[in-house]
N, C-alpha and C. Protein backbone atom coordinates (compact mmCIF):
# COMPACT_ATOMS: atom_id res chain seq x y z
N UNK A 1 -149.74 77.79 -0.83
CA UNK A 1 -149.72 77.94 0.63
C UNK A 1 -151.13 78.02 1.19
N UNK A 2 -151.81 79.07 0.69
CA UNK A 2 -153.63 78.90 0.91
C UNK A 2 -153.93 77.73 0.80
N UNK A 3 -153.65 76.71 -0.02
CA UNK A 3 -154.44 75.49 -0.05
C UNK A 3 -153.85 74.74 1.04
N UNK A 4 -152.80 74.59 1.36
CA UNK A 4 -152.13 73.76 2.46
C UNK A 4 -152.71 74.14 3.43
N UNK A 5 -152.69 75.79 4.18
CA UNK A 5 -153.36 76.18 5.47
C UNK A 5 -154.95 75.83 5.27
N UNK A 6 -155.39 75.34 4.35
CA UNK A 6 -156.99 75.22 4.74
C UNK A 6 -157.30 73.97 4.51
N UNK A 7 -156.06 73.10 4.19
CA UNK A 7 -156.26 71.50 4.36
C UNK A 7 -155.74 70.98 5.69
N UNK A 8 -154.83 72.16 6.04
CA UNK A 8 -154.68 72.00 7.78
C UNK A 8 -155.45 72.23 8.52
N UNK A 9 -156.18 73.14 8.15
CA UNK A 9 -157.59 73.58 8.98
C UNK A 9 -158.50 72.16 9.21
N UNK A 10 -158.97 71.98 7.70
CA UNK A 10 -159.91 71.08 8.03
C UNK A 10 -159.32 69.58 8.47
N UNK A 11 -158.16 69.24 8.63
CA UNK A 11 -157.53 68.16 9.37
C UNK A 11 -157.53 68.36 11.11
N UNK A 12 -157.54 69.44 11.16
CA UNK A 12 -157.54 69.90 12.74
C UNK A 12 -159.11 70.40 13.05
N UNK A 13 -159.68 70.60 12.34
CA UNK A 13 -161.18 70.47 12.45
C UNK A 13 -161.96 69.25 12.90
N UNK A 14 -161.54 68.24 11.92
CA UNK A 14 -161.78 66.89 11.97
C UNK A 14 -161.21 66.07 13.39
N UNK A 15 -159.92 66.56 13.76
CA UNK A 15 -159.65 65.62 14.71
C UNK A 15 -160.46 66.04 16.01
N UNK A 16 -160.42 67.88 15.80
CA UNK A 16 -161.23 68.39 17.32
C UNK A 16 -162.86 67.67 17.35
N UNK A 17 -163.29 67.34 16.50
CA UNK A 17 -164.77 66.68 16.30
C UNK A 17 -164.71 65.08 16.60
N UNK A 18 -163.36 64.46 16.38
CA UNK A 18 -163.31 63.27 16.54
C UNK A 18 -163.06 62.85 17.89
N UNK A 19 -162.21 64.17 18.75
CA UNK A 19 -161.86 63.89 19.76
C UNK A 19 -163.38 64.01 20.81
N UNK A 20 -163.73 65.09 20.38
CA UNK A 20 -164.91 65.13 20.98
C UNK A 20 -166.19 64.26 21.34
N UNK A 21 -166.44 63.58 20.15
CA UNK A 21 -166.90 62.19 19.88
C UNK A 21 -166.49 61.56 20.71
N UNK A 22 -165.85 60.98 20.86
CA UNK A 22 -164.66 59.82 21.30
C UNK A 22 -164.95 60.36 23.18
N UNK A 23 -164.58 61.53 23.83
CA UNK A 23 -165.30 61.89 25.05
C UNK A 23 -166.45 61.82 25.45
N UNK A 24 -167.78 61.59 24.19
CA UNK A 24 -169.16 61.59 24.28
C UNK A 24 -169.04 60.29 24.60
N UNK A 25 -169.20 59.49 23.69
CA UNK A 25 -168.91 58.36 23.91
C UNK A 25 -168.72 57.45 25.47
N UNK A 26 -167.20 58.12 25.83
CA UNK A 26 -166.63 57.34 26.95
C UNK A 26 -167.41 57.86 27.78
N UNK A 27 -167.70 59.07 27.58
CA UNK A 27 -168.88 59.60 29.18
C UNK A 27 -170.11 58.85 29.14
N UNK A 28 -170.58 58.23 27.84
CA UNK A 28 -172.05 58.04 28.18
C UNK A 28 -171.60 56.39 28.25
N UNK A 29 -170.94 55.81 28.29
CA UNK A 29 -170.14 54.08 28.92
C UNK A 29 -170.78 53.53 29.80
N UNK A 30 -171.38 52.72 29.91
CA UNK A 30 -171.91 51.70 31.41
C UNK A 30 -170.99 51.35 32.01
N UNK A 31 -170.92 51.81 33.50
CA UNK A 31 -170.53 51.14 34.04
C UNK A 31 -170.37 50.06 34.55
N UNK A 32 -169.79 49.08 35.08
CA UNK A 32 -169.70 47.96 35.43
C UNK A 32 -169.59 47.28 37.05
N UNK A 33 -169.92 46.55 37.79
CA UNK A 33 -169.22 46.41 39.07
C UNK A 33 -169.28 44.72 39.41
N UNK A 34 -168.50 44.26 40.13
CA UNK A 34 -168.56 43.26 40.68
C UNK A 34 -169.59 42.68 41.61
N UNK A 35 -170.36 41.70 41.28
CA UNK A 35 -171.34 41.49 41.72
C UNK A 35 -171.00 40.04 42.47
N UNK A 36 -171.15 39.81 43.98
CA UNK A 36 -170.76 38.21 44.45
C UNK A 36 -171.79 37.80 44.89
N UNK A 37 -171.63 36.35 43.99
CA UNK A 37 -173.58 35.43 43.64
C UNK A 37 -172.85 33.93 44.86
N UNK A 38 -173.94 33.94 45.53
CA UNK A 38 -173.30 32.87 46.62
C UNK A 38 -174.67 32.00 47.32
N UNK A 39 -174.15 30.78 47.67
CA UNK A 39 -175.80 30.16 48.17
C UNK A 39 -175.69 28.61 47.81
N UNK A 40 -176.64 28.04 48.13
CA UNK A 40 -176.59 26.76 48.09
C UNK A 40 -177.58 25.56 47.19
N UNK A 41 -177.70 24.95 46.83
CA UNK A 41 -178.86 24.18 45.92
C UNK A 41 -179.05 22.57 47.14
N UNK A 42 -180.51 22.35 47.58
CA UNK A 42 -180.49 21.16 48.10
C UNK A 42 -181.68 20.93 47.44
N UNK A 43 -182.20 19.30 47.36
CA UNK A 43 -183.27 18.73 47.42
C UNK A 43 -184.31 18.99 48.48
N UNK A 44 -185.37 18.70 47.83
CA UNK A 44 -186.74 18.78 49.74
C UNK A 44 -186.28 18.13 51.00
N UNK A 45 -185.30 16.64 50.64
CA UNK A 45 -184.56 16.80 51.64
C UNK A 45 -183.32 17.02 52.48
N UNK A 46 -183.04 17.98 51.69
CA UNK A 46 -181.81 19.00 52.43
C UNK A 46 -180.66 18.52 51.85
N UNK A 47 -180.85 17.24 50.55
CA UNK A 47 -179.48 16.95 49.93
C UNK A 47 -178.84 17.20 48.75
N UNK A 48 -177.21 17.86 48.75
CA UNK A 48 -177.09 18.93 47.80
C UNK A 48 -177.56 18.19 46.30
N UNK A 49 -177.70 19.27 45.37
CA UNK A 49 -178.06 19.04 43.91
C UNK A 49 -176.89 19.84 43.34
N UNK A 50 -175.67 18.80 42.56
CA UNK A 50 -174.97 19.74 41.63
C UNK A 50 -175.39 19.54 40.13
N UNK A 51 -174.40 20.20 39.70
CA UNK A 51 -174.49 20.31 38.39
C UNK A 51 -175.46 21.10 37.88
N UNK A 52 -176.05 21.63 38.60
CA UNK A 52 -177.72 23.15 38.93
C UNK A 52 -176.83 24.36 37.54
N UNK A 53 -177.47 24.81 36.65
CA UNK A 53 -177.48 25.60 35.89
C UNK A 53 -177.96 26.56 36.56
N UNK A 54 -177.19 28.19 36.59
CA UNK A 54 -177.75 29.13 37.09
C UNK A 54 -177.12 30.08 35.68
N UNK A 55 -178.15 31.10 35.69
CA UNK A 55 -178.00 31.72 34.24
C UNK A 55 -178.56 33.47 34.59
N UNK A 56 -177.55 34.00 34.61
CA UNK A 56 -177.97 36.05 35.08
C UNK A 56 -178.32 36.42 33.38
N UNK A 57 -178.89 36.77 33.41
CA UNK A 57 -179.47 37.34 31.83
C UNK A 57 -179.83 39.26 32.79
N UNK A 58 -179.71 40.48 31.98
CA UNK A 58 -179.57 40.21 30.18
C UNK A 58 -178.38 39.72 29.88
N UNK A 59 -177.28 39.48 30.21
CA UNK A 59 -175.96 39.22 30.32
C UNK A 59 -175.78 37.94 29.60
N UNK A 60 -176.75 37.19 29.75
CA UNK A 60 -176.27 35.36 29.31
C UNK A 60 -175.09 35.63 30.04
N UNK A 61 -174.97 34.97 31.12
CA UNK A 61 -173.92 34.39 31.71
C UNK A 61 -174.39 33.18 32.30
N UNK A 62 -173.65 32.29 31.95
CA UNK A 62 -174.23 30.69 32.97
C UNK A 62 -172.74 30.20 33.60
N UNK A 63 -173.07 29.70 34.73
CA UNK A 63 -172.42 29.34 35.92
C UNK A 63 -173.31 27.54 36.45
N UNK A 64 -172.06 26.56 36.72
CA UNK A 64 -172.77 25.19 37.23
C UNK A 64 -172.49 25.79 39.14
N UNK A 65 -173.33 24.76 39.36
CA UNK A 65 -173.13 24.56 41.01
C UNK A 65 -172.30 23.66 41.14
N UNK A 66 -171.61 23.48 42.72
CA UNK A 66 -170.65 21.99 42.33
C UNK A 66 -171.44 21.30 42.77
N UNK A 67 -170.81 19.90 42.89
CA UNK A 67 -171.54 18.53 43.13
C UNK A 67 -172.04 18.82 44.50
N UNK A 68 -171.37 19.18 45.38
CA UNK A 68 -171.79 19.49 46.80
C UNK A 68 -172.73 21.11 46.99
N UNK A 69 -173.77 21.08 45.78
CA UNK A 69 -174.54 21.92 45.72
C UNK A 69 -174.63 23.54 46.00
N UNK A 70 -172.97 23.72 46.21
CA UNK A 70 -172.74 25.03 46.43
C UNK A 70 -172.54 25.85 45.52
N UNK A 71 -172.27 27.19 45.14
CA UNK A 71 -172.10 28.26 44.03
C UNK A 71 -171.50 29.76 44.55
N UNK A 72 -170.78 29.96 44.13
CA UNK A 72 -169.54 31.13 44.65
C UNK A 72 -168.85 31.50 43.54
N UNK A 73 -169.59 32.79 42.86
CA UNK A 73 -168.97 33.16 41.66
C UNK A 73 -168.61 34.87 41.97
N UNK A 74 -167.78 35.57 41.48
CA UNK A 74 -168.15 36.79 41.35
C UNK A 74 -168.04 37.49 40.03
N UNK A 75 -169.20 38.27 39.17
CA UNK A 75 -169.09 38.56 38.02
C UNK A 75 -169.37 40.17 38.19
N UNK A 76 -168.45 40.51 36.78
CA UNK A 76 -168.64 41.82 36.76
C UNK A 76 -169.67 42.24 35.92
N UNK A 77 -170.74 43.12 36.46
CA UNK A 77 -171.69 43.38 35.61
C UNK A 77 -171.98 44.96 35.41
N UNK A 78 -173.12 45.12 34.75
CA UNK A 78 -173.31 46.65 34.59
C UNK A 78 -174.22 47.01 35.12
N UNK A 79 -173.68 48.41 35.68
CA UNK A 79 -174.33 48.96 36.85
C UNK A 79 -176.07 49.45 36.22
N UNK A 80 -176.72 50.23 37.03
CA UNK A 80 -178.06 51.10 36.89
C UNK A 80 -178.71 49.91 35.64
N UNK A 81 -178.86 48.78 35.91
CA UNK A 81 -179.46 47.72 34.52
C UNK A 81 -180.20 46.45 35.60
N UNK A 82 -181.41 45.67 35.82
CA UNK A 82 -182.13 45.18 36.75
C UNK A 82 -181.72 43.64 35.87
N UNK A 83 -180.89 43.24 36.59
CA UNK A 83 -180.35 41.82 36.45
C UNK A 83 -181.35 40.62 37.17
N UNK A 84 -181.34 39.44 36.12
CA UNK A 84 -182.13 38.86 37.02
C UNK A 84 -181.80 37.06 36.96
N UNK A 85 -181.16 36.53 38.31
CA UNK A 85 -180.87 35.25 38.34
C UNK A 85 -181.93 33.82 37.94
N UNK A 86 -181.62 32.71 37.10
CA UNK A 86 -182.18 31.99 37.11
C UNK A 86 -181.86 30.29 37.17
N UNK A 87 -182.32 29.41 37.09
CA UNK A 87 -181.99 28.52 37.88
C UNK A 87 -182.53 26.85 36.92
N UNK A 88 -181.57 26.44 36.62
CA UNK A 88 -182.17 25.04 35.52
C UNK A 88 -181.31 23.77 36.07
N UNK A 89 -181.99 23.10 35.50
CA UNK A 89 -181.12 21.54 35.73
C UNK A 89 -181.42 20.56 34.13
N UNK A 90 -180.80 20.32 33.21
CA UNK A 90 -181.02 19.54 32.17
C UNK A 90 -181.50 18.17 32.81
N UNK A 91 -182.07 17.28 31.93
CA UNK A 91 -182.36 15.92 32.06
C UNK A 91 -183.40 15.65 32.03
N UNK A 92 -183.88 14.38 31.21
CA UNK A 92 -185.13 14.23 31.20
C UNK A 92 -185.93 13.04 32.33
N UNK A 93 -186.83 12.54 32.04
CA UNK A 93 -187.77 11.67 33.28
C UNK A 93 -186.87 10.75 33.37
N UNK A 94 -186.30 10.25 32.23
CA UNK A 94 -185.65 9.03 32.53
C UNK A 94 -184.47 8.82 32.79
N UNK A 95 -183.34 9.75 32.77
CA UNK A 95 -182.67 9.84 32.91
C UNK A 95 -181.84 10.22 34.80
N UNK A 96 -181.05 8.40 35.13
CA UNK A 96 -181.05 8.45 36.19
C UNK A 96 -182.21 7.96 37.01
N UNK A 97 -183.30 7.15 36.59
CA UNK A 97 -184.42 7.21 37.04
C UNK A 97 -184.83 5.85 36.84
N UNK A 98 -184.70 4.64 37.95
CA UNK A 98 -184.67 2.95 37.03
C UNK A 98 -186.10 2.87 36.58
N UNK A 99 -186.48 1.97 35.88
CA UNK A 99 -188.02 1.40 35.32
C UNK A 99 -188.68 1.24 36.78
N UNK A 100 -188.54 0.40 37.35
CA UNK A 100 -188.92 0.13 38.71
C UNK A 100 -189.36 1.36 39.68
N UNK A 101 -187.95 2.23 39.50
CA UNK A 101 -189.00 3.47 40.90
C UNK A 101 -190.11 4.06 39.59
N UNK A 102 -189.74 4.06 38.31
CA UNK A 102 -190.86 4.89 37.90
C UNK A 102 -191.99 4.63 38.11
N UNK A 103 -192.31 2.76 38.44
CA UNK A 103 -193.10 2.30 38.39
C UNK A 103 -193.83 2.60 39.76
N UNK A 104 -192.81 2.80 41.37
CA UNK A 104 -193.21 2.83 42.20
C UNK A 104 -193.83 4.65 42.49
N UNK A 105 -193.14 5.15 41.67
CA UNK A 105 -193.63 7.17 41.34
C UNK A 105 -195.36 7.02 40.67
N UNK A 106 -195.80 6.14 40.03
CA UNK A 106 -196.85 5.63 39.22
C UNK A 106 -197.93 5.40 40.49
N UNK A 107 -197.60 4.95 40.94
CA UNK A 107 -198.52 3.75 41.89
C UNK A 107 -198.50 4.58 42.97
N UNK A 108 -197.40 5.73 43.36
CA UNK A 108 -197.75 7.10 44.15
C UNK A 108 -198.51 7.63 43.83
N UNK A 109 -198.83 8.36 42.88
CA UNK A 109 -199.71 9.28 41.68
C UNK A 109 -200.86 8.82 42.22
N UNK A 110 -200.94 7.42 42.07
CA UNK A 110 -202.54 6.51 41.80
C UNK A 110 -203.24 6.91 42.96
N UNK A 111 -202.39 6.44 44.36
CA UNK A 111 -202.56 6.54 45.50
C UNK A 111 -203.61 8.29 45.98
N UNK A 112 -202.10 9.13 45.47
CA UNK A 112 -202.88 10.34 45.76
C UNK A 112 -204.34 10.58 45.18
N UNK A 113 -204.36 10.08 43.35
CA UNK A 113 -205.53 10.57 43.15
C UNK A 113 -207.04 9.54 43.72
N UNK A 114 -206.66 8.49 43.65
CA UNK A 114 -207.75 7.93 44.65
C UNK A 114 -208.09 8.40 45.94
N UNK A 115 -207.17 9.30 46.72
CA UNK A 115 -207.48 9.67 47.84
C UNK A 115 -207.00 8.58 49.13
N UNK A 116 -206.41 7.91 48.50
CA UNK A 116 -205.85 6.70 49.61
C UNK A 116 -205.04 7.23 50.47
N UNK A 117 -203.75 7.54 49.64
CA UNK A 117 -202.34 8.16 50.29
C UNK A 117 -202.00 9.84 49.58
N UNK A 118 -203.20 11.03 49.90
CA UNK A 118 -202.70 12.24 49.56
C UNK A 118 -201.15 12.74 50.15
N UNK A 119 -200.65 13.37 48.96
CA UNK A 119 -199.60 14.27 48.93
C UNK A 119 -199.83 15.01 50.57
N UNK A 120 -198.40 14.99 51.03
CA UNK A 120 -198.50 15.81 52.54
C UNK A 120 -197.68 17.00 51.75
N UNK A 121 -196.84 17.27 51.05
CA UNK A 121 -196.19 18.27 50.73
C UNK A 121 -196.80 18.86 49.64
N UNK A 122 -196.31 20.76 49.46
CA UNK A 122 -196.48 21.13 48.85
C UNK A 122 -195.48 20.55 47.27
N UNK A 123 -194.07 20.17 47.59
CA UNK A 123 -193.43 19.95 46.82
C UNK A 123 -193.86 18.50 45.63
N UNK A 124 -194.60 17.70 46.92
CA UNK A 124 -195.09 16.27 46.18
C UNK A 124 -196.10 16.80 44.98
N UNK A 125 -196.76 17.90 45.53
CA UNK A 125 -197.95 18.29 43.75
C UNK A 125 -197.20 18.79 42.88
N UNK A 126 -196.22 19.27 43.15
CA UNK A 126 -195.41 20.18 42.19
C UNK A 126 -194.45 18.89 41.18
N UNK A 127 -194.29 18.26 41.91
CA UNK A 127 -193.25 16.95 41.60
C UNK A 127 -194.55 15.94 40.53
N UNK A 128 -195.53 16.11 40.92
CA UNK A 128 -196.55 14.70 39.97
C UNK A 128 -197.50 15.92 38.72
N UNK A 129 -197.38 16.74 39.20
CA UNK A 129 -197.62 17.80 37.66
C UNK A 129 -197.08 17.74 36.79
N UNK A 130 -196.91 16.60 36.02
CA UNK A 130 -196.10 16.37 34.98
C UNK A 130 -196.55 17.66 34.28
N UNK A 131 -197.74 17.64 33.57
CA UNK A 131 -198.17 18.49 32.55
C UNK A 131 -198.16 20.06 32.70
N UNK A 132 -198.22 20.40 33.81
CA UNK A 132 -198.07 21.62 34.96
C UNK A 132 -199.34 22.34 34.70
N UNK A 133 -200.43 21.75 34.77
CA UNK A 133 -201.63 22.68 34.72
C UNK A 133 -201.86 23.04 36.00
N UNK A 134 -201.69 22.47 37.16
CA UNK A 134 -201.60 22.91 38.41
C UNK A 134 -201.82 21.86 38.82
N UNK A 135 -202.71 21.10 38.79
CA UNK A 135 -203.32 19.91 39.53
C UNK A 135 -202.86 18.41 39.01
N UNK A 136 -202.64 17.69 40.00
CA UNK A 136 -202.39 15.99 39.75
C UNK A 136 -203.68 15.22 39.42
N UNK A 137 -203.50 15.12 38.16
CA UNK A 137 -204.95 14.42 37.80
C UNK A 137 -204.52 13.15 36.75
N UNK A 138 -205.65 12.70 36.22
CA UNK A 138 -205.10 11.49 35.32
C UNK A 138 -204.41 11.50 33.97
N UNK A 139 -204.30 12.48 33.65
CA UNK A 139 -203.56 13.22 32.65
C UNK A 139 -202.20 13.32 33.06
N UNK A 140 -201.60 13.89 34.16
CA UNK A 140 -200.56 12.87 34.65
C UNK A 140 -199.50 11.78 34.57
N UNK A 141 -201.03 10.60 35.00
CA UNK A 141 -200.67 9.52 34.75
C UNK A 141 -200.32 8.82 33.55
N UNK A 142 -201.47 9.47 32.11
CA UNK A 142 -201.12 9.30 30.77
C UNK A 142 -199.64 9.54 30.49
N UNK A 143 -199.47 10.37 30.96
CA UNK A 143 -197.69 11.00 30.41
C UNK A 143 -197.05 10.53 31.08
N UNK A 144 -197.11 9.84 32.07
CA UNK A 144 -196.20 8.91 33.14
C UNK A 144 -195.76 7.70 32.49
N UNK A 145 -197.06 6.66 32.44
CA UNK A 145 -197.26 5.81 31.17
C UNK A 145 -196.80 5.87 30.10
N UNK A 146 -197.04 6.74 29.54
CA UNK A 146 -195.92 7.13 27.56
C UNK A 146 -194.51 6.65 28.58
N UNK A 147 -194.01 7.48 29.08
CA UNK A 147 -192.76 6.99 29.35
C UNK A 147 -192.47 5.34 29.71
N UNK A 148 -193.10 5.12 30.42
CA UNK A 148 -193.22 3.81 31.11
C UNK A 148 -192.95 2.78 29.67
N UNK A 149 -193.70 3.29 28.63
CA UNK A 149 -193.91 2.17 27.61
C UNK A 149 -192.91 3.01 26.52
N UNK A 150 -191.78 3.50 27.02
CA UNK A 150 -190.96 4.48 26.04
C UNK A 150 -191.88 5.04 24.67
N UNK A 151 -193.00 5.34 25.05
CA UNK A 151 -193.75 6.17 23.78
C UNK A 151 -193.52 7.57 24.05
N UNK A 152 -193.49 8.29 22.89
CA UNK A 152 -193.72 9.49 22.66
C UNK A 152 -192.79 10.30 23.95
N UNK A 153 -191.44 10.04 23.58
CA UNK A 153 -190.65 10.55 24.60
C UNK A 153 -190.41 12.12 24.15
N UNK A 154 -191.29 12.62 23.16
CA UNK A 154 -190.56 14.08 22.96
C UNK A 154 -191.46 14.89 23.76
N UNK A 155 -192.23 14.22 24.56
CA UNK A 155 -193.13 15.76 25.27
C UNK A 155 -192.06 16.62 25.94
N UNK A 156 -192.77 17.79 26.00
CA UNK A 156 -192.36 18.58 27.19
C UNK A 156 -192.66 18.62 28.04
N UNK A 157 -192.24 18.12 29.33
CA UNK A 157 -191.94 18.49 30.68
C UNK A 157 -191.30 18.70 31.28
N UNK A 158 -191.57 19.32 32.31
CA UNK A 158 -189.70 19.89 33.51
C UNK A 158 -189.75 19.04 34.14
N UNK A 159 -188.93 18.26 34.30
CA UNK A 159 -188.42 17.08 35.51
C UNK A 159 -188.11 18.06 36.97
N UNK A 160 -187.49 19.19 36.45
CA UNK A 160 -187.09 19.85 37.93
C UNK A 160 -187.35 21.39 37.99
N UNK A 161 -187.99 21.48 39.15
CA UNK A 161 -188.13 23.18 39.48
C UNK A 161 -187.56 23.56 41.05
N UNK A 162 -187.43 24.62 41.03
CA UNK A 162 -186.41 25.29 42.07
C UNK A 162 -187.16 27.07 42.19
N UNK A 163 -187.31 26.73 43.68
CA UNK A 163 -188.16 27.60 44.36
C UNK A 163 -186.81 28.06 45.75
N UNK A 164 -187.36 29.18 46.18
CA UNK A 164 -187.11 29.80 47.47
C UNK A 164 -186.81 28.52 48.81
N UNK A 165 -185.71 28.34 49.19
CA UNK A 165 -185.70 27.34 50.13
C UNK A 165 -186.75 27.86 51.19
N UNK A 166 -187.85 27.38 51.86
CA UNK A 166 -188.59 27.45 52.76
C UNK A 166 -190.51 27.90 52.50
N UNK A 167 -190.43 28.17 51.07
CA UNK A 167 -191.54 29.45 50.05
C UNK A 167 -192.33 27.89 50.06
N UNK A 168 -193.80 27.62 49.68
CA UNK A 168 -194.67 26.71 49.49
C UNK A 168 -194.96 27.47 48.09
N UNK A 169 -194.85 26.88 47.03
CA UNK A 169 -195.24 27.49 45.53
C UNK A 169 -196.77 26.74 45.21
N UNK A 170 -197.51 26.25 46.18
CA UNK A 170 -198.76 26.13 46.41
C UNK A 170 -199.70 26.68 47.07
N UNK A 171 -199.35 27.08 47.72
CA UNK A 171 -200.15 27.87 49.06
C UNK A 171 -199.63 29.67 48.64
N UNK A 172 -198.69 29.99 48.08
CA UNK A 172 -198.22 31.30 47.78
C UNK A 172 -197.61 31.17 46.79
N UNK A 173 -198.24 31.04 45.44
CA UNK A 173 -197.11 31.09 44.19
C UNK A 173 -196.83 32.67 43.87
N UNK A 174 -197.54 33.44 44.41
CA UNK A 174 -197.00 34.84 44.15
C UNK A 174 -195.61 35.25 45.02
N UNK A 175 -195.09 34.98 46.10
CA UNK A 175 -194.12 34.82 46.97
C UNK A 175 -193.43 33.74 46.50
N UNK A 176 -193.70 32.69 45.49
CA UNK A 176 -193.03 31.32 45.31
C UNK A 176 -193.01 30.77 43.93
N UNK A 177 -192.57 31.31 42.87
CA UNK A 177 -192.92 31.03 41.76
C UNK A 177 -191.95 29.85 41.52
N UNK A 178 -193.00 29.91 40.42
CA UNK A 178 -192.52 28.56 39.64
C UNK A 178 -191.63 29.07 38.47
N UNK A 179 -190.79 29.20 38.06
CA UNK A 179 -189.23 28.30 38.74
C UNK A 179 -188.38 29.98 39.11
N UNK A 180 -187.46 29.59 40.26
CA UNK A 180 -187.21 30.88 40.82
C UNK A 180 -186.36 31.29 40.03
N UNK A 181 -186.16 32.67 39.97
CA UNK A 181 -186.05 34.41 39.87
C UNK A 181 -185.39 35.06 40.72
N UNK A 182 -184.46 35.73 40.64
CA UNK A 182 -183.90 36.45 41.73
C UNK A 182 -183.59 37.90 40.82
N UNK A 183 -184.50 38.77 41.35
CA UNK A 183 -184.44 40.07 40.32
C UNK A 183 -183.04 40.96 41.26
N UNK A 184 -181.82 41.48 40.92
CA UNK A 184 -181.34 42.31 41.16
C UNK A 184 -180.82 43.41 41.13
N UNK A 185 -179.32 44.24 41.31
CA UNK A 185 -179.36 45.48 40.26
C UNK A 185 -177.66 45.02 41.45
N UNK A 186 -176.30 45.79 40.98
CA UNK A 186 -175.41 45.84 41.19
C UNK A 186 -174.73 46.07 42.48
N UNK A 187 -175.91 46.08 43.18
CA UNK A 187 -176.57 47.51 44.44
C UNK A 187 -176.52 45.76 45.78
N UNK A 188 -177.50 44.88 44.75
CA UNK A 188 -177.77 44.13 45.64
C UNK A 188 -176.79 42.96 46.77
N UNK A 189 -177.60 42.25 47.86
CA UNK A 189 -176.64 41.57 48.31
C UNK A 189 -176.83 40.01 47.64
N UNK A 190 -176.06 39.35 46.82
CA UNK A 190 -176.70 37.94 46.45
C UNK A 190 -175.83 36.75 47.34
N UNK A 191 -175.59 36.92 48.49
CA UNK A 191 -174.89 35.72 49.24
C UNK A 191 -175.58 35.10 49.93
N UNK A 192 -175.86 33.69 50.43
CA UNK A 192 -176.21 33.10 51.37
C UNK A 192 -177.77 32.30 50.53
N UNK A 193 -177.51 32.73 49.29
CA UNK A 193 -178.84 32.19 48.71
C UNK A 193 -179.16 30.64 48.90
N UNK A 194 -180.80 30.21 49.71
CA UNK A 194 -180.53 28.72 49.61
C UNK A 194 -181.96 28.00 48.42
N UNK A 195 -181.53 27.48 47.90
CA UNK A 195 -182.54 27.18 46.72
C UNK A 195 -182.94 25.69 47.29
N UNK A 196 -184.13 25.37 46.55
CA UNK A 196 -184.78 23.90 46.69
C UNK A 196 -185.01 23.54 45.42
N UNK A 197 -184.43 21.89 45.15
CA UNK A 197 -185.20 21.56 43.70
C UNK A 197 -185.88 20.61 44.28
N UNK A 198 -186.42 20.60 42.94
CA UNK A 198 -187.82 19.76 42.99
C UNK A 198 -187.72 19.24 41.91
N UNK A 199 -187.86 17.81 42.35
CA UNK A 199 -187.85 16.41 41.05
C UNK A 199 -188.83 15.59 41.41
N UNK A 200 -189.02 14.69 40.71
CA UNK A 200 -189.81 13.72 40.36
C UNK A 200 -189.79 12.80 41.37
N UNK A 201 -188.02 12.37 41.65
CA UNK A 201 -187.58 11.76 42.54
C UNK A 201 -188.42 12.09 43.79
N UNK A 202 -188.65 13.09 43.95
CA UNK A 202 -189.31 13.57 45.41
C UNK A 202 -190.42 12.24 45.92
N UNK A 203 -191.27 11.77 45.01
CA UNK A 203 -192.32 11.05 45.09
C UNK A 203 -191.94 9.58 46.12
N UNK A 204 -191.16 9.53 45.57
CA UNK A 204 -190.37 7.89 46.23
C UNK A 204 -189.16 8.29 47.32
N UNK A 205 -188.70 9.43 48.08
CA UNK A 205 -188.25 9.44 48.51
C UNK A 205 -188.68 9.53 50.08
């Protein structure tokens, strides 16, 4: 009988410690809340861009835009944690892009750096930075060329970046970075967001 009452003991010992646990636990739980991500994706000139990759990390969550450049999701996330939106488009130079305008995007480039026909937009430098050192120079044009003559198609470059609809990421890249960010927390409002991409395309349009 002694041995039974003190194998009951420590069975009821064990569960009061387990239960206890198990309350630590659920009290120290993140919370979660619904967060509604809303807004629009256009080109420089005001025409929608779908298929826009938007991606909330730490979360990895990715969400497309539709074809008519809009986005209306609501996700549940965790609260008191600084979430932060971001913004991609796959595809490379050539893709979608005939031999011909590349050729006429080329002969833009030329223009600007001779000083003939300078860039009026901030978006047009951002768009001929192939290499993204900041500046449109003939280096550029080298990597314009590789393509042109399908060489050495594995470089890296971004065909597209996406800034603050209205932000100059030239004149204020601290207000306008390169490629936008939307830092939030569960708290925040994310509706009405309007984004700008920026392609290559820009040059010839």
């Amino acid at each position: 009988m002694k041995t039974l009452s003190l194998l009951l003991g420590i069975i009821a010992f064990s569960t009061a410690l387990f239960s206890q646990s198990k309350q630590e636990i659920s009290g120290n739980r993140a919370f979660s809340s619904p967060v509604h991500i809303q807004g629009m994706v256009t080109n420089t000139d005001g025409q929608s861009v779908g298929n826009v990759t938007l991606i909330v990390l730490p979360d990895s969550i990715a969400f497309l835009s539709e074809l008519s450049g809009s986005f209306d999701v609501t996700l549940e996330l965790q609260d008191n944690v600084p979430h932060e939106l971001y913004v991609e488009k796959d595809g490379d130079l050539l893709g979608g892009i005939s031999t011909f305008e590349l050729l006429l995007i080329f002969n833009r480039i030329v223009e600007h750096i001779l000083g003939n026909l300078p860039f009026t937009s901030p978006y047009q430098i951002v768009a001929a930075d192939l290499n993204g050192d900041g500046a449109v120079t003939i280096f550029d044009l080298l990597l314009l060329r590789k393509h042109l003559l399908f060489l050495d198609l594995t470089d890296t470059v971004k065909f597209w970046h996406f800034v603050k609809a209205g932000c100059d990421p030239i004149a204020d890249p601290g207000n306008c970075p390169l490629d936008y960010v939307e830092t939030f927390t569960t708290d925040s409002t994310l509706t009405g967001l309007q984004i700008t991409g920026i392609s290559i395309r820009d040059l010839i349009n």
